[in-house]
N, C-alpha and C. Protein backbone atom coordinates (compact mmCIF):
# COMPACT_ATOMS: atom_id res chain seq x y z
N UNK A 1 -23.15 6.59 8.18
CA UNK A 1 -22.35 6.22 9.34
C UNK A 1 -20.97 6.87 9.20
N UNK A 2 -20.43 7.94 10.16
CA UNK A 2 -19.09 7.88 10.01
C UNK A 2 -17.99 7.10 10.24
N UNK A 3 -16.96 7.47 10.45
CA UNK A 3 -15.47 6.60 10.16
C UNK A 3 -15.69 6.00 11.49
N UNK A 4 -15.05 4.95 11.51
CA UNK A 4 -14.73 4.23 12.74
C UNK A 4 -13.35 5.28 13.61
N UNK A 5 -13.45 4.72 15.32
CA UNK A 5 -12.14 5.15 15.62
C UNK A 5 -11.60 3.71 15.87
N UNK A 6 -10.23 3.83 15.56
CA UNK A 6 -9.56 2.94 15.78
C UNK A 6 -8.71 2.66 17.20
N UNK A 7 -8.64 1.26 17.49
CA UNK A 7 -7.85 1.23 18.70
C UNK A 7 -6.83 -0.24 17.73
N UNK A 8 -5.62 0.20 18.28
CA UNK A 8 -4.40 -0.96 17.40
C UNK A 8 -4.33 -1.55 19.25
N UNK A 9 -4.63 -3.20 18.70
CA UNK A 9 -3.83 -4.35 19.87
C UNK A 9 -3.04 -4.92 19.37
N UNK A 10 -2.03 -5.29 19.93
CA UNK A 10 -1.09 -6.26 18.74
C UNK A 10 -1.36 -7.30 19.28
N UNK A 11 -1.63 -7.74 20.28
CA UNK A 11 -2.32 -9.35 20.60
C UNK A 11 -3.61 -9.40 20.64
N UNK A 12 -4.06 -8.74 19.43
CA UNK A 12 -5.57 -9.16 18.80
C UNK A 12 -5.16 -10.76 17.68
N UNK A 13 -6.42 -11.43 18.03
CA UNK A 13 -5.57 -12.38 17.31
C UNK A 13 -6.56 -12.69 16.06
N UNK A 14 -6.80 -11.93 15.45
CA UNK A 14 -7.40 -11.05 13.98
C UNK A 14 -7.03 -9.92 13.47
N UNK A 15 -7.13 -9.39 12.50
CA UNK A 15 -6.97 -8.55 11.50
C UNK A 15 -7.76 -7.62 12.17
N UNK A 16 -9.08 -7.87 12.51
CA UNK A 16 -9.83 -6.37 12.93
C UNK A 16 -11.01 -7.02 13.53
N UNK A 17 -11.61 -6.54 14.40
CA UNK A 17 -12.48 -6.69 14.92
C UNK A 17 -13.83 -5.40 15.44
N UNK A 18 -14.62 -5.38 15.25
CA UNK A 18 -15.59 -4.40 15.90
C UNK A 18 -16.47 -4.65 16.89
N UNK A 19 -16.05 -3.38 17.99
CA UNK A 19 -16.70 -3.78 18.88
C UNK A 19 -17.07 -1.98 19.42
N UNK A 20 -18.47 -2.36 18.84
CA UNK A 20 -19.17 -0.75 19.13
C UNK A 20 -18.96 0.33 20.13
N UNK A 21 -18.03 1.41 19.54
CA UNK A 21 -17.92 2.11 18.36
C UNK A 21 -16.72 2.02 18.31
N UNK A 22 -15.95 0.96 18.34
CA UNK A 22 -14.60 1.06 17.79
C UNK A 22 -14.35 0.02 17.25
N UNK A 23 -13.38 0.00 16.04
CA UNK A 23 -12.78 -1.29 15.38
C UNK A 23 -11.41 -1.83 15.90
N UNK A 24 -10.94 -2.67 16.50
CA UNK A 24 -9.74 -3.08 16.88
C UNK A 24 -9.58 -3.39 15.73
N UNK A 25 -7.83 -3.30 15.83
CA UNK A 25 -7.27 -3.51 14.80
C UNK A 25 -5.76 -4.03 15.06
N UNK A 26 -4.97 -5.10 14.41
CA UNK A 26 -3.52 -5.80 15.19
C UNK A 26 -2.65 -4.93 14.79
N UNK A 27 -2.87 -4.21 13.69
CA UNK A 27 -1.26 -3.73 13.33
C UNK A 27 -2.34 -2.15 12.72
N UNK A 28 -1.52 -1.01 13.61
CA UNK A 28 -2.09 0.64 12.77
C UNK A 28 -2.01 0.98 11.67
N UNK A 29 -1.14 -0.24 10.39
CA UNK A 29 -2.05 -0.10 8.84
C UNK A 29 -2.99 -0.29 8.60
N UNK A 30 -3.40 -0.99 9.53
CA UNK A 30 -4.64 -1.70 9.14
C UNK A 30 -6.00 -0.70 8.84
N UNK A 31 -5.66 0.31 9.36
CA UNK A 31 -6.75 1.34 8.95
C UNK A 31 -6.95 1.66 7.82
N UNK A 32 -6.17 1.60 7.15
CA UNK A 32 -6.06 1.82 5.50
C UNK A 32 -6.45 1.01 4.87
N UNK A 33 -6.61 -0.30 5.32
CA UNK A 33 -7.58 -1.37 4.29
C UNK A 33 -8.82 -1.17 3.98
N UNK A 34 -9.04 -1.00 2.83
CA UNK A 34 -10.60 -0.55 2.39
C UNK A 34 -11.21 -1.22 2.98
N UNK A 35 -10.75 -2.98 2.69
CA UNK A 35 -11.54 -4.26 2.79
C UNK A 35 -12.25 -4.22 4.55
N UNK A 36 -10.79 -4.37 4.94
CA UNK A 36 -11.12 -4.57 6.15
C UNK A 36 -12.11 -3.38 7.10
N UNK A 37 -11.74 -2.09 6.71
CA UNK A 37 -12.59 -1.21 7.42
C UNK A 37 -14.32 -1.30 7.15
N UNK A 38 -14.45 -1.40 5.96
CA UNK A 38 -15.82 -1.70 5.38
C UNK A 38 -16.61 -3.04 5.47
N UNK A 39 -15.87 -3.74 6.35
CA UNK A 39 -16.11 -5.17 6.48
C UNK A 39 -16.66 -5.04 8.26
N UNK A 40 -15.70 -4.30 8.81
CA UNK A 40 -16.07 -3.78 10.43
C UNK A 40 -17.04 -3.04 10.35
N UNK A 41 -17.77 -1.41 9.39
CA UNK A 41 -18.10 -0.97 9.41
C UNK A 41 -19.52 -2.10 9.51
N UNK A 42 -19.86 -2.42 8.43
CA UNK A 42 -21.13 -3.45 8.15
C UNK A 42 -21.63 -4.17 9.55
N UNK A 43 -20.32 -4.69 10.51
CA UNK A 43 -20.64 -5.21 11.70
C UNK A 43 -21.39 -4.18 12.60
N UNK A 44 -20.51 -2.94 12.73
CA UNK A 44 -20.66 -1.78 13.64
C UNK A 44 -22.44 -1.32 13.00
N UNK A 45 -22.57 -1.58 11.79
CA UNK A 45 -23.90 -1.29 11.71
C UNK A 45 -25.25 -2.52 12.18
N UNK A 46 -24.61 -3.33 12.07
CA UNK A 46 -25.07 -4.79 12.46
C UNK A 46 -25.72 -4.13 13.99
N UNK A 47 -24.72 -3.98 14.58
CA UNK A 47 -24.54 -3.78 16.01
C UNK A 47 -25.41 -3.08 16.89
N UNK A 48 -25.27 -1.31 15.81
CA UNK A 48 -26.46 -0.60 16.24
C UNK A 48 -27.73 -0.89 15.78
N UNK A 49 -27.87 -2.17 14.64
CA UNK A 49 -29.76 -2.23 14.46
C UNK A 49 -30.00 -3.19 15.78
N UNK A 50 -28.96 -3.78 15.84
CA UNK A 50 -29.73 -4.45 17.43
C UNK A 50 -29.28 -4.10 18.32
N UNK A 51 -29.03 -2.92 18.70
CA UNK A 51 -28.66 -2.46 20.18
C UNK A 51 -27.70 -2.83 20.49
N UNK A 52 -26.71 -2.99 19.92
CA UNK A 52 -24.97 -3.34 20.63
C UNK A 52 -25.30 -4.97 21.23
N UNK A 53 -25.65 -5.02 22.92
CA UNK A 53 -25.22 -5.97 23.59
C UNK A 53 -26.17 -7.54 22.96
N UNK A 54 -27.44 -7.17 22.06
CA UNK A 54 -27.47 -8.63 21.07
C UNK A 54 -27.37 -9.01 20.57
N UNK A 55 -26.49 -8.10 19.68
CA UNK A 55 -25.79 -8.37 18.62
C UNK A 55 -24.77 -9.85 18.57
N UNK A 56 -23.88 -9.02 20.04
CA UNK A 56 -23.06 -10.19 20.69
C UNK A 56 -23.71 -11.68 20.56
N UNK A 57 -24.72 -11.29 21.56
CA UNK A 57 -25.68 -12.62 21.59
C UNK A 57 -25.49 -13.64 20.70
N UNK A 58 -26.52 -13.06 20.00
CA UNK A 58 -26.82 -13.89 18.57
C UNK A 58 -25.74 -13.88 17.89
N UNK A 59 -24.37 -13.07 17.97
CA UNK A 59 -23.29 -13.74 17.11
C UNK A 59 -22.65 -14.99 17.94
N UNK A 60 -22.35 -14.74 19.17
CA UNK A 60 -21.95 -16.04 19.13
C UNK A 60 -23.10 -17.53 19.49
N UNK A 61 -24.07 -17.25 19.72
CA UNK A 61 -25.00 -18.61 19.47
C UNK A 61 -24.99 -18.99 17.76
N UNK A 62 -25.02 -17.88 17.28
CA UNK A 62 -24.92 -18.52 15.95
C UNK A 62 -23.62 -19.57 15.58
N UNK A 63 -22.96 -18.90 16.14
CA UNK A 63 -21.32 -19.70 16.42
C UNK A 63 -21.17 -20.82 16.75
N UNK A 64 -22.13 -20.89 17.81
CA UNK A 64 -22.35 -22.20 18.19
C UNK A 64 -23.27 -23.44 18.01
N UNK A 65 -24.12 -22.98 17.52
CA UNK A 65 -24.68 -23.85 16.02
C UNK A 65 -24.03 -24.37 15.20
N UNK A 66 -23.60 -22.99 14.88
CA UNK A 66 -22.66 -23.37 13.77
C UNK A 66 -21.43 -24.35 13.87
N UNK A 67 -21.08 -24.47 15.24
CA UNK A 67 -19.84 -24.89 15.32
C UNK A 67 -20.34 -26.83 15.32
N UNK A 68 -21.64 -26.90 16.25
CA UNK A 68 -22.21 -28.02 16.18
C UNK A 68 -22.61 -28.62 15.16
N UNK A 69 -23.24 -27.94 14.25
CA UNK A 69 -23.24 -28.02 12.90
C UNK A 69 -21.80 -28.75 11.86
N UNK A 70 -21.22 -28.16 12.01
CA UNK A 70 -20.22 -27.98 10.65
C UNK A 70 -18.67 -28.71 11.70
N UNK A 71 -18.62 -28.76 13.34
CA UNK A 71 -17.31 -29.09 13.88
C UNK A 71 -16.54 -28.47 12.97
N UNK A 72 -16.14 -27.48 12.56
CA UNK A 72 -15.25 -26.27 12.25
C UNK A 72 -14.99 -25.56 12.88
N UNK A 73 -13.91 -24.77 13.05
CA UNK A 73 -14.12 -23.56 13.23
C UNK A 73 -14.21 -22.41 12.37
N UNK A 74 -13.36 -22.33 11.33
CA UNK A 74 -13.30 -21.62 10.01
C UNK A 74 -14.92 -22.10 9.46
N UNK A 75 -15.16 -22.82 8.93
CA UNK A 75 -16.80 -23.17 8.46
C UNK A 75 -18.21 -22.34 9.28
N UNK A 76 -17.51 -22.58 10.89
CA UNK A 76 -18.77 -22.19 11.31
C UNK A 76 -18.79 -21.14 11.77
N UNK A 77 -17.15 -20.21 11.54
CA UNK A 77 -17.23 -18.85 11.73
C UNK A 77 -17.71 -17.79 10.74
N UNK A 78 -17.19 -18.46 9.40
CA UNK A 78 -17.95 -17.96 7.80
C UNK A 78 -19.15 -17.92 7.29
N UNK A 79 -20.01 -19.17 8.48
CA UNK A 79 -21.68 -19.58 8.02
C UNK A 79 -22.50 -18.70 9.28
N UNK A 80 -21.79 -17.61 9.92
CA UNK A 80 -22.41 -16.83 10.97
C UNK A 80 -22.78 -15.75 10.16
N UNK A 81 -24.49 -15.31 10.04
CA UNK A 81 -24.93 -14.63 9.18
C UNK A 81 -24.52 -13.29 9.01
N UNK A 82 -23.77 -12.81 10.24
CA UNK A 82 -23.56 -11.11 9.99
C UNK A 82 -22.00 -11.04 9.58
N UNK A 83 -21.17 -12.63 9.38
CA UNK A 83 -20.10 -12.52 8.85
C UNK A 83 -20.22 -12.43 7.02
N UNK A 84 -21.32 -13.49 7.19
CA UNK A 84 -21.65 -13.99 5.46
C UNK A 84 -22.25 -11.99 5.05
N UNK A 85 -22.89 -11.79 5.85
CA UNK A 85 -23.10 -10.21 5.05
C UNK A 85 -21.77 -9.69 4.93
N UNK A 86 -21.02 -9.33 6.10
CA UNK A 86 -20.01 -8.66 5.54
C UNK A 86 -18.60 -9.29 4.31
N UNK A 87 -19.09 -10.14 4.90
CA UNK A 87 -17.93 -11.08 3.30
C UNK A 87 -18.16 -10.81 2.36
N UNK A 88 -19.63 -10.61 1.74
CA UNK A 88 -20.17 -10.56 0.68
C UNK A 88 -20.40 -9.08 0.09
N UNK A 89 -20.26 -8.23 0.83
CA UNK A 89 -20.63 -6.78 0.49
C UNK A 89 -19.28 -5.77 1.49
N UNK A 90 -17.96 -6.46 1.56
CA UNK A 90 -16.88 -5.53 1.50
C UNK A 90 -16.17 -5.16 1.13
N UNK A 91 -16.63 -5.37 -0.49
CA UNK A 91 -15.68 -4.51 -1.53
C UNK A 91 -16.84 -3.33 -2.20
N UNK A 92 -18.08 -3.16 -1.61
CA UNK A 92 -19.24 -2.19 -2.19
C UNK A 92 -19.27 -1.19 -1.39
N UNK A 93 -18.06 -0.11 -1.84
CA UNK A 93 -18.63 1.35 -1.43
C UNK A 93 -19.76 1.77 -0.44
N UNK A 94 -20.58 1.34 -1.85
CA UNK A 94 -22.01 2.45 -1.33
C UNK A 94 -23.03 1.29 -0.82
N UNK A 95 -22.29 0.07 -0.37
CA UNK A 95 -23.12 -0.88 0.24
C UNK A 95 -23.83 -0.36 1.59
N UNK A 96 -22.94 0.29 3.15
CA UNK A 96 -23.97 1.10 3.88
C UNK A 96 -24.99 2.03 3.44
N UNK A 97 -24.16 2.43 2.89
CA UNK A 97 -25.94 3.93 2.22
C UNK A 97 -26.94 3.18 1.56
N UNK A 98 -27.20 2.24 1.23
CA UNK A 98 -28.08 1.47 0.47
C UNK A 98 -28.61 0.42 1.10
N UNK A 99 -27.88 -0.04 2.08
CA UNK A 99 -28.33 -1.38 2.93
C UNK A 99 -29.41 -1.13 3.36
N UNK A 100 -30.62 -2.46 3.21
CA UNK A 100 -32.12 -2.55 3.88
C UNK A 100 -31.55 -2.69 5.35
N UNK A 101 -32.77 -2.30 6.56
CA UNK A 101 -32.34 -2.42 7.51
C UNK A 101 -32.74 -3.98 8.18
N UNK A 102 -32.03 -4.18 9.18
CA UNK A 102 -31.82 -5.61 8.95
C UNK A 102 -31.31 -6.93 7.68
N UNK A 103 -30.93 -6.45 6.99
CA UNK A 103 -29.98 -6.81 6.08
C UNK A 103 -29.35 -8.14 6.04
N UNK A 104 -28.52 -8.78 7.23
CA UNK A 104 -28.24 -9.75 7.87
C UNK A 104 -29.40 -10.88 7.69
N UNK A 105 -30.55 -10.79 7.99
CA UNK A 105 -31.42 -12.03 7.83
C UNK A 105 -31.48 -12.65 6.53
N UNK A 106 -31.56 -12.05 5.53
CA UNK A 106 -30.89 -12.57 4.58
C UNK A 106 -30.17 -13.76 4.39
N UNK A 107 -29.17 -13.42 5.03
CA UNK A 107 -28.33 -14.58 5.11
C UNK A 107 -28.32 -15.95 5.85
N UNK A 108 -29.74 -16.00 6.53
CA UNK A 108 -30.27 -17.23 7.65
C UNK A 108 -30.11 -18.25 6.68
């Protein structure tokens, strides 16, 4: 996968966000975070195994499970499976080049 392009919002109200094929981002350092770029990237790949627009879907129903679940919001934004992948594998390099496809279920 190559580099993301970046778009900077400053009233993003996160650190970064991906939304295929671009990563928002609040502040234009933010490109330089390993963490964070490789954390979007994992989404952006998320994204294209399911075709962009179900990705959405199923992230936020999961959300909302989750949210019914756990009445969090932090809890039931962390227990959303394509977040728990990227939490867990955005400090690993060579975690895209190696990732099984579909990857994410995993984490159900």
């Amino acid at each position: 996968m190559r580099k993301p392009w970046f778009i900077t919002l400053k009233f993003l109200p996160y650190s970064g966000m991906a939304l295929f094929p671009f990563v928002l981002i609040k502040h234009a350092d933010f490109k330089w975070s390993k963490t964070l770029v490789y954390h979007e990237r994992i989404h952006l790949m998320q994204q294209l195994e399911l075709l962009i627009l179900p990705f959405y879907f199923f992230y936020v129903m999961n959300y909302f499970v989750n949210i019914i679940r756990f009445r969090n919001h932090d809890r039931a934004y962390r227990e959303i499976i394509f977040e728990k992948e990227a939490y867990q594998n955005e400090l690993e390099i060579n975690y895209l080049r190696n990732r099984p496809f579909w990857a994410f279920l995993r984490y159900l």
